[in-house]
Protein backbone atom coordinates (compact mmCIF):
# COMPACT_ATOMS: atom_id res chain seq x y z
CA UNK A 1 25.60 -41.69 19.02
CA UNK A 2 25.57 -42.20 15.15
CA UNK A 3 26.05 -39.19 12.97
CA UNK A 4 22.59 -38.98 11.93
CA UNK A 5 21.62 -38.88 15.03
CA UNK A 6 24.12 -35.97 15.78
CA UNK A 7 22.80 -33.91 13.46
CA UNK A 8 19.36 -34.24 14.49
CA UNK A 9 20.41 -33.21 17.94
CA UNK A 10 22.06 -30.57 15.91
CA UNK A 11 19.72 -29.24 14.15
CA UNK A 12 16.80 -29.49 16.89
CA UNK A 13 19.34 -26.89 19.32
CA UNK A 14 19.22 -24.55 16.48
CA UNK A 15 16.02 -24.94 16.51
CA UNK A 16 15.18 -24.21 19.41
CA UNK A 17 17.87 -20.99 19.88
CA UNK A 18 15.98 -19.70 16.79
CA UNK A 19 12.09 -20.21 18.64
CA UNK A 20 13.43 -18.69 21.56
CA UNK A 21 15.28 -15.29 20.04
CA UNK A 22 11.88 -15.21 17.70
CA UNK A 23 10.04 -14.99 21.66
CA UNK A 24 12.14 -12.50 22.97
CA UNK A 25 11.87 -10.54 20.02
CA UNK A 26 7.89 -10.47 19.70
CA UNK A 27 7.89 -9.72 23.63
CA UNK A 28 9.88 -6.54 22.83
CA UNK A 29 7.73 -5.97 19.87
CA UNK A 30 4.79 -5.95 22.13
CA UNK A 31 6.16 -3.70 25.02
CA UNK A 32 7.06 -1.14 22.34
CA UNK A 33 3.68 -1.30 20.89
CA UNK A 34 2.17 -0.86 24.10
CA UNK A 35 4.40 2.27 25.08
CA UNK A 36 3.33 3.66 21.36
CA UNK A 37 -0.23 2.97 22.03
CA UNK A 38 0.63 5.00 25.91
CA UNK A 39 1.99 7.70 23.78
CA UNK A 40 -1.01 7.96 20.91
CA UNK A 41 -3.34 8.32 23.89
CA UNK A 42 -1.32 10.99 26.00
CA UNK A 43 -0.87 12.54 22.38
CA UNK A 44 -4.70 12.31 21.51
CA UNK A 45 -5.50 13.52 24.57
CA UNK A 46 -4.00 17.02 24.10
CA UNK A 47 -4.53 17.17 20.11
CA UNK A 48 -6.01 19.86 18.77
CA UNK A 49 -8.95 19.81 16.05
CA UNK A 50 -8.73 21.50 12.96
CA UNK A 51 -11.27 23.58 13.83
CA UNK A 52 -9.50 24.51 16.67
CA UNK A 53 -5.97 25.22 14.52
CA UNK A 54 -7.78 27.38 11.42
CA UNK A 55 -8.88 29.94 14.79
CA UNK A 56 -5.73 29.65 15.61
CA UNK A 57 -4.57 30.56 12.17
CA UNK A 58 -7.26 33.02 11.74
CA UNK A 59 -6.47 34.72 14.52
CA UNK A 60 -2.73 34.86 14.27
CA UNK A 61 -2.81 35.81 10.14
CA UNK A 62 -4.34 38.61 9.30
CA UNK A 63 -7.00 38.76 6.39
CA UNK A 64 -5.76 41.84 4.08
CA UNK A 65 -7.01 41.64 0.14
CA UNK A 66 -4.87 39.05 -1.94
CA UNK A 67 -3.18 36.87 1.46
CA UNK A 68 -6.60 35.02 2.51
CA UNK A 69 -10.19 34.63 1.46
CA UNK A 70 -13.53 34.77 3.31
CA UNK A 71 -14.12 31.41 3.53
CA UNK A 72 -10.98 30.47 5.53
CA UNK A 73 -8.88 29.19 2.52
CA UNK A 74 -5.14 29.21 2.97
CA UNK A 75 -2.81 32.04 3.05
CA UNK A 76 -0.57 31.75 0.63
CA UNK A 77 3.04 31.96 1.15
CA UNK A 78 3.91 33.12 -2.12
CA UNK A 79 4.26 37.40 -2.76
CA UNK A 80 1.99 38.58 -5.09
CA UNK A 81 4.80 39.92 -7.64
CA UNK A 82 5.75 36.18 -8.03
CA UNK A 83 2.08 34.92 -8.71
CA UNK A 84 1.94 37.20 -11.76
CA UNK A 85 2.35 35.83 -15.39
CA UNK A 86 5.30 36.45 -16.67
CA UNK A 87 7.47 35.56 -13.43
CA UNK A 88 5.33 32.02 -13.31
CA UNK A 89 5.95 31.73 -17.35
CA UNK A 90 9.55 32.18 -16.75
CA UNK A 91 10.26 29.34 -13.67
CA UNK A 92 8.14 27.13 -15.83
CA UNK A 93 10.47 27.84 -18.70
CA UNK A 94 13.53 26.76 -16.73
CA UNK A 95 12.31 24.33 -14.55
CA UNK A 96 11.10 22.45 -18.60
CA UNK A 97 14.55 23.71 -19.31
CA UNK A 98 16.58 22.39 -16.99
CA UNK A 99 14.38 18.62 -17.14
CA UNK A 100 15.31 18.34 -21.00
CA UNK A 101 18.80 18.95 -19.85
CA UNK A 102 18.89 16.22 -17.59
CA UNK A 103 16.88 13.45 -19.93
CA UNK A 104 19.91 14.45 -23.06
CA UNK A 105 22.29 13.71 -20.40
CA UNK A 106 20.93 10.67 -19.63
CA UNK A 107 20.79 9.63 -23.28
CA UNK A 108 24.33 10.34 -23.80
CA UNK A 109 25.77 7.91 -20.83
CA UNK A 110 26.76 10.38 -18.19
């Protein structure tokens, strides 16, 4: 066997190694997509619709003056004494603050 020929034999084994770990691979590619697409339906199955989770919400939150609107909107999270003006006015000031900070660091090298 001449060299050339050696590293034909060579390079058809690696070859072939590499087309049959790209195989095993894709076949455990395709049992895990069909265990996902198991899950999606068992999760599907038992999903709630959105109508069914703003009742849910409706019924668990109770709609007093400021928290919720009529028309189902969401409750906000956020007290009432932070929604005011100046309390907003002042975050905004350091949060614009604190971002002007950062960019003159940056300028400087640090």
């Amino acid at each position: 066997m001449s060299a050339g020929e050696a590293v034909v034999l060579g390079a058809a084994l690696i070859g072939l190694v590499l087309a049959v770990a790209v195989l095993v691979a894709l076949r455990d590619v395709r049992r895990d997509l069909d265990g996902l697409r198991t899950e999606l339906g068992d999760l599907s199955a038992g999903a709630a619709t959105i109508d069914d989770l703003r009742a849910a919400v409706a019924a668990a939150v109770p709609a007093t003056g400021d928290d919720a609107s009529a028309d189902g909107a969401p409750v906000s999270r956020v007290p009432k004494v932070l929604r005011t003006g100046p309390v907003v006015k002042a975050l905004a000031l350091g949060s614009g603050t604190a971002h002007v900070a950062r960019k003159l660091a940056g300028r400087n090298g640090h």
